[in-house]
Protein backbone atom coordinates (compact mmCIF):
# COMPACT_ATOMS: atom_id res chain seq x y z
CA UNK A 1 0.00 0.00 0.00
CA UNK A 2 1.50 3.35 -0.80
CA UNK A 3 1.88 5.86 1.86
CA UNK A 4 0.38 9.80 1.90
CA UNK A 5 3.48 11.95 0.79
CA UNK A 6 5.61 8.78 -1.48
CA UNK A 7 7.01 10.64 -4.73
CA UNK A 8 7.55 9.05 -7.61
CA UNK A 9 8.30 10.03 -11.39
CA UNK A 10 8.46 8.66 -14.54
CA UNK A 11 9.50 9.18 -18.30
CA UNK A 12 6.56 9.44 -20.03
CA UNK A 13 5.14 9.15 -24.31
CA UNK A 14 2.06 10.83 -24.78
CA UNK A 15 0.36 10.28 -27.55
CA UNK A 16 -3.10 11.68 -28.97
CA UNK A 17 -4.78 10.92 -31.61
CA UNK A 18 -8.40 11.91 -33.05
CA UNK A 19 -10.43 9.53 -35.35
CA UNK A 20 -10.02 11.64 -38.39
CA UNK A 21 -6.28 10.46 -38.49
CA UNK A 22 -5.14 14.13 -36.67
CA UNK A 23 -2.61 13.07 -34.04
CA UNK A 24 1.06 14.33 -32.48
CA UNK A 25 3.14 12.61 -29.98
CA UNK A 26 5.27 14.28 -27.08
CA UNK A 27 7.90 13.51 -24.69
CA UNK A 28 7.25 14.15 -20.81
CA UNK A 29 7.68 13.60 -17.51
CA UNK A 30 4.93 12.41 -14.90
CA UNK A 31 5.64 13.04 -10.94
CA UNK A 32 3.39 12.29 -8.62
CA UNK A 33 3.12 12.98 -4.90
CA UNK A 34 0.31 10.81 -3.26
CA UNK A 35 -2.37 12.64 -1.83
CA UNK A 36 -0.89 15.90 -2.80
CA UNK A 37 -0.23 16.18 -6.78
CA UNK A 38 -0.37 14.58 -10.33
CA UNK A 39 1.89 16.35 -12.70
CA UNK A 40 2.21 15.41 -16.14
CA UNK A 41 4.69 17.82 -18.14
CA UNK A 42 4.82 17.34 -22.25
CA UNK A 43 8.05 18.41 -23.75
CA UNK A 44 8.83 18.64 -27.58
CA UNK A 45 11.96 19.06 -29.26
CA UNK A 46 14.87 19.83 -27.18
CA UNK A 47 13.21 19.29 -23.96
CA UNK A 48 11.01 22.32 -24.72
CA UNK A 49 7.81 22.44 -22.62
CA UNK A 50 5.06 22.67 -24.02
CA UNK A 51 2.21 22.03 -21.28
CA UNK A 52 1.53 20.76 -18.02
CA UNK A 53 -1.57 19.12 -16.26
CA UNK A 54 -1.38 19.55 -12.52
CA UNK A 55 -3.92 17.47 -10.63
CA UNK A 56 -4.65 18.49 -6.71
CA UNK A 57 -7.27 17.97 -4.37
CA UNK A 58 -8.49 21.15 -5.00
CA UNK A 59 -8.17 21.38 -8.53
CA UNK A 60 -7.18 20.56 -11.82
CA UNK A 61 -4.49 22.81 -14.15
CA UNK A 62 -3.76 22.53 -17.70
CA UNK A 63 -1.60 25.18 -19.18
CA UNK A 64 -0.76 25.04 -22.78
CA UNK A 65 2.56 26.86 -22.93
CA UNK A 66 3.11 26.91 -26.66
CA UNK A 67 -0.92 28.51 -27.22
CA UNK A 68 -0.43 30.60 -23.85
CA UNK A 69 -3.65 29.38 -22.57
CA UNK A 70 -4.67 27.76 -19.06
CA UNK A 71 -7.40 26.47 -17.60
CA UNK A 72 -8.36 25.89 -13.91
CA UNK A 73 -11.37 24.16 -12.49
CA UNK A 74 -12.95 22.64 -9.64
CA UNK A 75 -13.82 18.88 -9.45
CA UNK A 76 -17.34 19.73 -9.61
CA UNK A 77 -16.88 22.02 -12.80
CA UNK A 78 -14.92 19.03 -14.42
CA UNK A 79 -17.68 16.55 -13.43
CA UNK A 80 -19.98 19.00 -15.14
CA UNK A 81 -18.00 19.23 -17.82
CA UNK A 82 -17.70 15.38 -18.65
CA UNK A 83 -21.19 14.17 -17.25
CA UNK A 84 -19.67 12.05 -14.22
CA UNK A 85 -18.91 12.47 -10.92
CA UNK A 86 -15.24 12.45 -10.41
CA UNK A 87 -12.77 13.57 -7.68
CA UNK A 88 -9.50 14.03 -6.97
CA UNK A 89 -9.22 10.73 -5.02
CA UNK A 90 -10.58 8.91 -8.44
CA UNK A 91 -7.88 10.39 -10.93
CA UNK A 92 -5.03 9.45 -8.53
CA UNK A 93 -6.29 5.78 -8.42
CA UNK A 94 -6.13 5.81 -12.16
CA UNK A 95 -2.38 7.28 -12.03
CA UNK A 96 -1.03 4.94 -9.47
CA UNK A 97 -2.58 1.91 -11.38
CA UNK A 98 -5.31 1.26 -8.16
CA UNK A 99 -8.80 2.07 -10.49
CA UNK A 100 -10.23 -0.48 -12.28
CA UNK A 101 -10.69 0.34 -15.63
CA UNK A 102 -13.86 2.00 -16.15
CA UNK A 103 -16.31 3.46 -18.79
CA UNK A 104 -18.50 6.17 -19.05
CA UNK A 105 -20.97 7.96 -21.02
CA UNK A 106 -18.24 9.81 -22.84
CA UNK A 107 -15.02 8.49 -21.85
CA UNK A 108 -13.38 5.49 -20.97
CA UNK A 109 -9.60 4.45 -18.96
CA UNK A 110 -8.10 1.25 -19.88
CA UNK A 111 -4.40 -0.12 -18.43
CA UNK A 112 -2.13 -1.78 -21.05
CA UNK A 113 0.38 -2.80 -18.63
CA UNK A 114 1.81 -2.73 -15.27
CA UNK A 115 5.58 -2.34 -13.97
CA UNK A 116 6.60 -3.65 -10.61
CA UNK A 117 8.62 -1.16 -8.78
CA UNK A 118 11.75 -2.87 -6.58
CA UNK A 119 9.42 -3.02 -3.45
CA UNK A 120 6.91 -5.00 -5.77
CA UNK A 121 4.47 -2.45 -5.55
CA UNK A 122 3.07 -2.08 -9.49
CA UNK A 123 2.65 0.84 -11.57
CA UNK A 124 0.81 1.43 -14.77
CA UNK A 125 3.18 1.51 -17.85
CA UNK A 126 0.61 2.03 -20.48
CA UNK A 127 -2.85 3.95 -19.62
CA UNK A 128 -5.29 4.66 -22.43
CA UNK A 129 -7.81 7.38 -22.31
CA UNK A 130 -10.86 7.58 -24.88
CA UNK A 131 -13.41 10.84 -25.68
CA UNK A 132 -16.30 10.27 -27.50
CA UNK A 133 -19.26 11.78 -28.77
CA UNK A 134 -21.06 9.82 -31.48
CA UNK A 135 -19.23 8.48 -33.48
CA UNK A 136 -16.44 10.79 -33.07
CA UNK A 137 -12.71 10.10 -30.56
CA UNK A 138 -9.96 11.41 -29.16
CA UNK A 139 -7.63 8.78 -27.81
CA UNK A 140 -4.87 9.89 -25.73
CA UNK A 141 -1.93 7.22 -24.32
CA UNK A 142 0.78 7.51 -22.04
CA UNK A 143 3.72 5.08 -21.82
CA UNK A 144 5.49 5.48 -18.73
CA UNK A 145 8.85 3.62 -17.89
CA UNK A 146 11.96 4.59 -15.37
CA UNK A 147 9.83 4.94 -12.60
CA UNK A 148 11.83 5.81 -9.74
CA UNK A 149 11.47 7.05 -5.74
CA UNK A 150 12.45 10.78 -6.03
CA UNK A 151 11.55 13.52 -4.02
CA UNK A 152 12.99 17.18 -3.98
CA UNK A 153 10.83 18.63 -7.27
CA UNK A 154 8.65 21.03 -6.76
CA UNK A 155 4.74 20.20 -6.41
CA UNK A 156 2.91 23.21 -7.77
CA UNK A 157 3.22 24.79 -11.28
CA UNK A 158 4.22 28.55 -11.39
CA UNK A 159 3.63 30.91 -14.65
CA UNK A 160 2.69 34.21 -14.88
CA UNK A 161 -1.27 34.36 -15.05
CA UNK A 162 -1.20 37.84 -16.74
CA UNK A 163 0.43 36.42 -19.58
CA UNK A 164 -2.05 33.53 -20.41
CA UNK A 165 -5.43 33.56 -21.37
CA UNK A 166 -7.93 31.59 -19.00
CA UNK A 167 -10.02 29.32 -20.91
CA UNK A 168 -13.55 28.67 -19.29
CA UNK A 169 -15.65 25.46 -18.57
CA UNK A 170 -17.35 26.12 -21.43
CA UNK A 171 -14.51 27.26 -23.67
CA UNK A 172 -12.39 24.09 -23.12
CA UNK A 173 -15.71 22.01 -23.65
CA UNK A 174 -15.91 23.50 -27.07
CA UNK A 175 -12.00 23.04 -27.85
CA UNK A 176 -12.55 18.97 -27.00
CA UNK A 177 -15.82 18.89 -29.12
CA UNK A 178 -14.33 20.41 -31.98
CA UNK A 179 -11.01 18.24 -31.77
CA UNK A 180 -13.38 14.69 -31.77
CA UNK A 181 -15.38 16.16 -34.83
CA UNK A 182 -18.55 17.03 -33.42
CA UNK A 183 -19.94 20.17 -34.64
C-alpha cells in the first residue's frame, strides 16, 4: 500500500490521436506525490515544454505553454464538464494503477500494462484514455517507464497568469468537441 506523501516520477510518451487520423506525440515527464499532486509535463523538441496538467485535491491545471492558454477548475466544474462524478481521489487511483478500468458515457480508462517497482508495488506503464461523442474520438496514451522514488521537485506549477489567457468550462468544452469532430 503506498503511503500519503511517497514521490515518484516517470519518463513518459504521450500520444493523442483523433479519429479523423489528426494526431502528435510528445515527450514528458509524470511526478506524482500521493495525496498531494499529479503532474504530467509534455516536452517537444529539445526538452522544450510545451504544457503541463497539474492534478490536486483542489483542482485541476492545464496550461498550454506553446498557445499561452490555461485552464483551472474545480472537481465539480470538471464533473460537469464530462457528465460524471469524479474527484480528486478517483484520478489518482487511475495514475497509481489502483482504479479499475472503467467506462463512461463519454469516456473510458483502460491499463495496457503494469511495472513492478523494486518493493513490488506495481505501476501502470501504459494507460489509455478515450473521448467520444457519437461516433467521433480522441484517444490519448501515455507510456510510462523509469519509474523511480524521487523527491525534492517542486509540487505546484508557477507561470505568470497575466500572460495567459484563462479558458472557461465552457470554452475548453468547445475546444474537445471540436477536436473529436462534433460540430
Amino acid at each position: 500500500m503506498w503511503k500519503a506523501d511517497e514521490c515518484v516520477t516517470a519518463k513518459a510518451n504521450i500520444r493523442i490521436r483523433t479519429d479523423k487520423g489528426k494526431g502528435m506525440s510528445v515527450n514528458g515527464t509524470l511526478r506524482m506525490k500521493r495525496d498531494d499532486v499529479i503532474m504530467l509535463n509534455a516536452t517537444y523538441i529539445f526538452g522544450m515544454q510545451i504544457g503541463t496538467m497539474e492534478l490536486t485535491p483542489e483542482y485541476l491545471l492545464v496550461i498550454s505553454r506553446y498557445t499561452r492558454q490555461y485552464i483551472r477548475m474545480t472537481y465539480p466544474e470538471l464533473s460537469a464538464l464530462i457528465g460524471r462524478d469524479v474527484t480528486f481521489k478517483d484520478l489518482q487511483d487511475v495514475f497509481w494503477g489502483e482504479a479499475e478500468e472503467f467506462s463512461v458515457q463519454a469516456m473510458e480508462w483502460k491499463y495496457g500494462s503494469f511495472t513492478m517497482m523494486e518493493d513490488n508495488r506495481r505501476l501502470p506503464e501504459q494507460l489509455d484514455m478515450t473521448l467520444a461523442s457519437g461516433s467521433a474520438s480522441f484517444d490519448m496514451s501515455l507510456a510510462l517507464s523509469r519509474y523511480k522514488y524521487e523527491a525534492g521537485w517542486n509540487t505546484r506549477s508557477s507561470f505568470n497568469v497575466a500572460n495567459y489567457d484563462r479558458l472557461s468550462p465552457e470554452q475548453l468544452r468547445r475546444l474537445v468537441t471540436m477536436l473529436i469532430g462534433r460540430k
